[in-house]
N, C-alpha and C. Protein backbone atom coordinates (compact mmCIF):
# COMPACT_ATOMS: atom_id res chain seq x y z
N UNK A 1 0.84 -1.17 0.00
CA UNK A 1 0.00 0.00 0.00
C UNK A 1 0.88 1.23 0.00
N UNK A 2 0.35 1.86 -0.45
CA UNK A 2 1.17 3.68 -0.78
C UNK A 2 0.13 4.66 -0.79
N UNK A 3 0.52 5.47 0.07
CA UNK A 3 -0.22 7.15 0.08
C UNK A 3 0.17 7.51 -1.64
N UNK A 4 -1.12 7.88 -2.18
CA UNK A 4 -0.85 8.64 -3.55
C UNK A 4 -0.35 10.06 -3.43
N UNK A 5 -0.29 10.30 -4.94
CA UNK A 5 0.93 10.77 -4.62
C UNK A 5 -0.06 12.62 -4.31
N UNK A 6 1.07 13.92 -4.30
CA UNK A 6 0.12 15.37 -3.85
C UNK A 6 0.08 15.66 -2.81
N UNK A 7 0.06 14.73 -1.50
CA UNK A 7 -0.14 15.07 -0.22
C UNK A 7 1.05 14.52 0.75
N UNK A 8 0.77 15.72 1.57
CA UNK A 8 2.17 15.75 2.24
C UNK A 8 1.75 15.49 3.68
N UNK A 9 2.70 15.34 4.99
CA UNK A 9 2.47 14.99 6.06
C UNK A 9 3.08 16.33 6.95
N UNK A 10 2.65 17.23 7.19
CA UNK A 10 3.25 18.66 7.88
C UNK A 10 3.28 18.37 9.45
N UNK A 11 3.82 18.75 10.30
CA UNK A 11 4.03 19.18 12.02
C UNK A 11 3.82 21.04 12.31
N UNK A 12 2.24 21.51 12.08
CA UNK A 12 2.34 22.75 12.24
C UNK A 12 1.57 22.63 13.85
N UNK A 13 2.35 23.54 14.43
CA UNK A 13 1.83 23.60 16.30
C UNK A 13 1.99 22.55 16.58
N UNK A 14 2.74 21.55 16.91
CA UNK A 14 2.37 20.42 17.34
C UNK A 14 1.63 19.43 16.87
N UNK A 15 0.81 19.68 15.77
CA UNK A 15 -0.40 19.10 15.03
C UNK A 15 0.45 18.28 13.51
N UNK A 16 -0.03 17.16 13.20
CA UNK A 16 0.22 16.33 12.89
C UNK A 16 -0.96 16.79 11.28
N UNK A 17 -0.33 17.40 10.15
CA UNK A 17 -1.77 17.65 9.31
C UNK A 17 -1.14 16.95 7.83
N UNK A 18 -2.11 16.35 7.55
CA UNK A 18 -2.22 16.27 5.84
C UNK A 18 -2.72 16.98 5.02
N UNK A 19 -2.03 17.27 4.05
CA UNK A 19 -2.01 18.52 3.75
C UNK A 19 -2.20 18.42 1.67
N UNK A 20 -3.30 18.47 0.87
CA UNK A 20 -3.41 18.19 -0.50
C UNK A 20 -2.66 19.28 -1.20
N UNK A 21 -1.54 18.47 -2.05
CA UNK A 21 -1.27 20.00 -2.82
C UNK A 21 -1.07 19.55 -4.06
N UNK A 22 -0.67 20.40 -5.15
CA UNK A 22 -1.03 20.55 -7.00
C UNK A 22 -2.60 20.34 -7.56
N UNK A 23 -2.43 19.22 -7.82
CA UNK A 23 -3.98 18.99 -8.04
C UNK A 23 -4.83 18.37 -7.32
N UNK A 24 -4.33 17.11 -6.34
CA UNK A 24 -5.19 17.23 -5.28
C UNK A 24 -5.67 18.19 -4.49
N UNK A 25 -5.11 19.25 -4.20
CA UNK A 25 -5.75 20.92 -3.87
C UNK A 25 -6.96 21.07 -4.25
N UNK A 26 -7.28 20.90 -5.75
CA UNK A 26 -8.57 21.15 -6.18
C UNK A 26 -9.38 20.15 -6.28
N UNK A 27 -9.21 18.73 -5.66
CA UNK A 27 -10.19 17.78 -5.65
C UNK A 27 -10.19 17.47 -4.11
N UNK A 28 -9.61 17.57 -3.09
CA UNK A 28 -9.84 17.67 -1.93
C UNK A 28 -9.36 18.38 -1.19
N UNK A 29 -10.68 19.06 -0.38
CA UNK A 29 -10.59 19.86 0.33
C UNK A 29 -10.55 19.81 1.94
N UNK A 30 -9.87 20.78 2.09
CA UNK A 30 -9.41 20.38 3.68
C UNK A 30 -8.45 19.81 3.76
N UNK A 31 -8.19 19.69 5.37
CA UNK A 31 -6.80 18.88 5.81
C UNK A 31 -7.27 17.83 6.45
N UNK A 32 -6.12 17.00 6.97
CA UNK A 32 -6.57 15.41 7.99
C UNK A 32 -5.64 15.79 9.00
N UNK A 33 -6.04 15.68 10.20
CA UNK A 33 -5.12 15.55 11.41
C UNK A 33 -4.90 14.20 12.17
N UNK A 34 -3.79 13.84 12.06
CA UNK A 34 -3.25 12.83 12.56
C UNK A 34 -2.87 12.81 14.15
N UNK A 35 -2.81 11.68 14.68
CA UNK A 35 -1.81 11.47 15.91
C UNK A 35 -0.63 11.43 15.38
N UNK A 36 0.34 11.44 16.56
CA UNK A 36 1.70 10.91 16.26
C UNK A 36 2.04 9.36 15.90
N UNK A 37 0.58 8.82 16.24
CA UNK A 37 1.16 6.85 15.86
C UNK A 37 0.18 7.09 14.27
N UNK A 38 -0.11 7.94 13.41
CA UNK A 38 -0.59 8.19 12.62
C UNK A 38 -0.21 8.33 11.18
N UNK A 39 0.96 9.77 12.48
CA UNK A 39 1.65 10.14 10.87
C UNK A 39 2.68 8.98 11.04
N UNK A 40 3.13 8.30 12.10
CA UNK A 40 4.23 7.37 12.17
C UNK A 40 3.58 6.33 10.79
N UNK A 41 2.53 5.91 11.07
CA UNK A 41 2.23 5.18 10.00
C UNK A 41 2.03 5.36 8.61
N UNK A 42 1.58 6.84 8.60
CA UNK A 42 1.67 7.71 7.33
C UNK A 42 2.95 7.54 6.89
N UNK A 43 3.80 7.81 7.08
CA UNK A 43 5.35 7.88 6.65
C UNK A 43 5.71 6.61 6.32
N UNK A 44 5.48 5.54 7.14
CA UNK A 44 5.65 3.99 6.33
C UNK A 44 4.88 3.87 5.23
N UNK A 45 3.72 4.32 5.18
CA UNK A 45 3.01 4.27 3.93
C UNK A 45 3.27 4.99 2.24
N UNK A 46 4.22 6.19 2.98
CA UNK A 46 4.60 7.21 2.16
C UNK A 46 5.59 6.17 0.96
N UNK A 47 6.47 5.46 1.65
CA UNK A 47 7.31 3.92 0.91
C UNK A 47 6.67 3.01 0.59
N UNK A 48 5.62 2.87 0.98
CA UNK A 48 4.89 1.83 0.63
C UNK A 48 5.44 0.34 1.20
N UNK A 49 4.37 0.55 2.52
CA UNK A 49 4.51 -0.61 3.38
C UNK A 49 3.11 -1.14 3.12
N UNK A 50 3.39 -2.52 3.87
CA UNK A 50 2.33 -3.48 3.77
C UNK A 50 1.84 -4.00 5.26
N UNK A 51 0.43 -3.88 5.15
CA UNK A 51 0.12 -4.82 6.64
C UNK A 51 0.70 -4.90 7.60
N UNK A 52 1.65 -6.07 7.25
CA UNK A 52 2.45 -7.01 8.20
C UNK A 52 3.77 -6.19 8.52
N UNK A 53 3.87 -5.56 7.49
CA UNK A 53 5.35 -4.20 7.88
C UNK A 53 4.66 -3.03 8.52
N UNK A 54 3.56 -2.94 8.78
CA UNK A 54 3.15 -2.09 9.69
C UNK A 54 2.92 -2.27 10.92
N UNK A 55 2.78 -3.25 10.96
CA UNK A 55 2.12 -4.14 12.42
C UNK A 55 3.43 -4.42 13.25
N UNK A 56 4.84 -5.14 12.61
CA UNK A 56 6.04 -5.06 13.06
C UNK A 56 6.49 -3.93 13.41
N UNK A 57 6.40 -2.61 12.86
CA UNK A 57 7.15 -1.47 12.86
C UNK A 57 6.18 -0.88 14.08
N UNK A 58 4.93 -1.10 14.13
CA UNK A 58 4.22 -0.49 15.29
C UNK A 58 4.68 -1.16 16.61
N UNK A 59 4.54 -2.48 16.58
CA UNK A 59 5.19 -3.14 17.63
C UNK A 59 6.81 -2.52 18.11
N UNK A 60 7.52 -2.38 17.48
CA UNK A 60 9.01 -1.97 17.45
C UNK A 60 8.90 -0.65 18.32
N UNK A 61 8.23 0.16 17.95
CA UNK A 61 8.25 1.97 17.85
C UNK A 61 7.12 2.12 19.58
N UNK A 62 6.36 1.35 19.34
CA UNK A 62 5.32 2.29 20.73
C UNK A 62 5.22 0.67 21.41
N UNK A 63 4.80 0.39 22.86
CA UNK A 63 4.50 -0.26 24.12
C UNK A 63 2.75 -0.82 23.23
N UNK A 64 2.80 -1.89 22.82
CA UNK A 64 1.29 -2.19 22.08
C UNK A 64 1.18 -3.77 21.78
N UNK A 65 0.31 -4.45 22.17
CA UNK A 65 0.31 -6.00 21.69
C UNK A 65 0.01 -6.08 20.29
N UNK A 66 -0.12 -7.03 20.13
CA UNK A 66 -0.02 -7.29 18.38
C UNK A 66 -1.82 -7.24 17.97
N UNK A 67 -2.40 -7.37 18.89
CA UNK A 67 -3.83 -7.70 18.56
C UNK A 67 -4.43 -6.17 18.46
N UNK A 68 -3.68 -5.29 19.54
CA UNK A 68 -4.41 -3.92 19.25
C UNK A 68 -3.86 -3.03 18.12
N UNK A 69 -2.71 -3.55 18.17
CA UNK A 69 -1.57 -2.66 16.84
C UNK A 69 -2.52 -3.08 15.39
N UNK A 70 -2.60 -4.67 15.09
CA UNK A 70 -3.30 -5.28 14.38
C UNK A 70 -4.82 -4.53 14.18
N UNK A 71 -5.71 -3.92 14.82
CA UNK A 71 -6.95 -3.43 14.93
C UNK A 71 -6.77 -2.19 15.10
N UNK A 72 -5.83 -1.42 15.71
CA UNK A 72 -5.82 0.12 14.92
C UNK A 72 -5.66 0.04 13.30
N UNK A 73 -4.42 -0.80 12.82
CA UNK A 73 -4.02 -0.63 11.45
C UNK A 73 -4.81 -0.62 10.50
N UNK A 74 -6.04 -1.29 10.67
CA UNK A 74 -6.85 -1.65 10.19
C UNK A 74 -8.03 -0.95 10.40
N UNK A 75 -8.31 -0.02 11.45
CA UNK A 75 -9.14 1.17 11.26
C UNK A 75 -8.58 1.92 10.32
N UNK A 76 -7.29 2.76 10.87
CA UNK A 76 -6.41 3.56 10.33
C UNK A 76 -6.28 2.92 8.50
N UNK A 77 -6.26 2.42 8.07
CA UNK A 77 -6.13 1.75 6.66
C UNK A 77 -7.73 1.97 6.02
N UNK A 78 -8.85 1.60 6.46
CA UNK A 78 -9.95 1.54 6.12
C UNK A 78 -10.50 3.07 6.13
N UNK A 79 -9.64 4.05 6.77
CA UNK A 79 -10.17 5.30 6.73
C UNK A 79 -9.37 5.83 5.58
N UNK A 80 -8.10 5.70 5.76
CA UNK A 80 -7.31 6.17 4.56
C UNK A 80 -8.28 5.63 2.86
N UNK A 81 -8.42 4.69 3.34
CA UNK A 81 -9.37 4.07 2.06
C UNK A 81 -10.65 4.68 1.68
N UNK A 82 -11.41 5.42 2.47
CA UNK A 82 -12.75 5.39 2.39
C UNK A 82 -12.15 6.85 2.15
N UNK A 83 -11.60 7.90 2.21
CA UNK A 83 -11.18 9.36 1.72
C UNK A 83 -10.55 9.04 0.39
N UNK A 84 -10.46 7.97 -0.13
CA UNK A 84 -9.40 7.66 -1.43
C UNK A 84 -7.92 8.35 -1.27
N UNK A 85 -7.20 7.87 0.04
CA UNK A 85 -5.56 8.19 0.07
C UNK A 85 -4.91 7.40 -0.22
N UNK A 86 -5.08 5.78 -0.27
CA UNK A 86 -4.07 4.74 -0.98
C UNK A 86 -4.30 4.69 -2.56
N UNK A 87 -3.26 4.44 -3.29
CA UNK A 87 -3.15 3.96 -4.22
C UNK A 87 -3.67 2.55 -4.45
């Protein structure tokens, strides 16, 4: 999976924002605000990680069992999906 391409991952105030730019600008509007285990995952996605490389890398990075890391990713993925952000 891969974030398409136009949108960027910014740190303005503390805030964690996605941010559409060239021509995504003019097909979506607004920003997305992330957590920090968000954009962490945003940024693996930015390379294009998969699932199971997300679920390892979450485990690695934050204090989380595999079953809840496993069931955020998978919110977090299904939302990215339902705004049309993966490729």
């Amino acid at each position: 999976m891969k974030i398409k391409s136009n949108f960027i991952l910014k740190k303005i105030a503390g805030t964690y924002m996605v941010v559409p730019i060239r021509t995504r600008a003019v097909d979506f509007s607004g920003v997305i605000k992330l957590s920090e285990s968000g954009a962490f995952l945003w940024s693996l996605l930015e390379k294009d990680a998969e699932r199971d490389d997300l679920i390892a890398r979450m485990l690695e990075e934050y204090d989380v069992d595999e079953a809840t890391a496993a069931a955020d990713i998978d919110r977090f993925i299904a939302k990215l999906r339902e705004a049309d952000l993966l490729e």
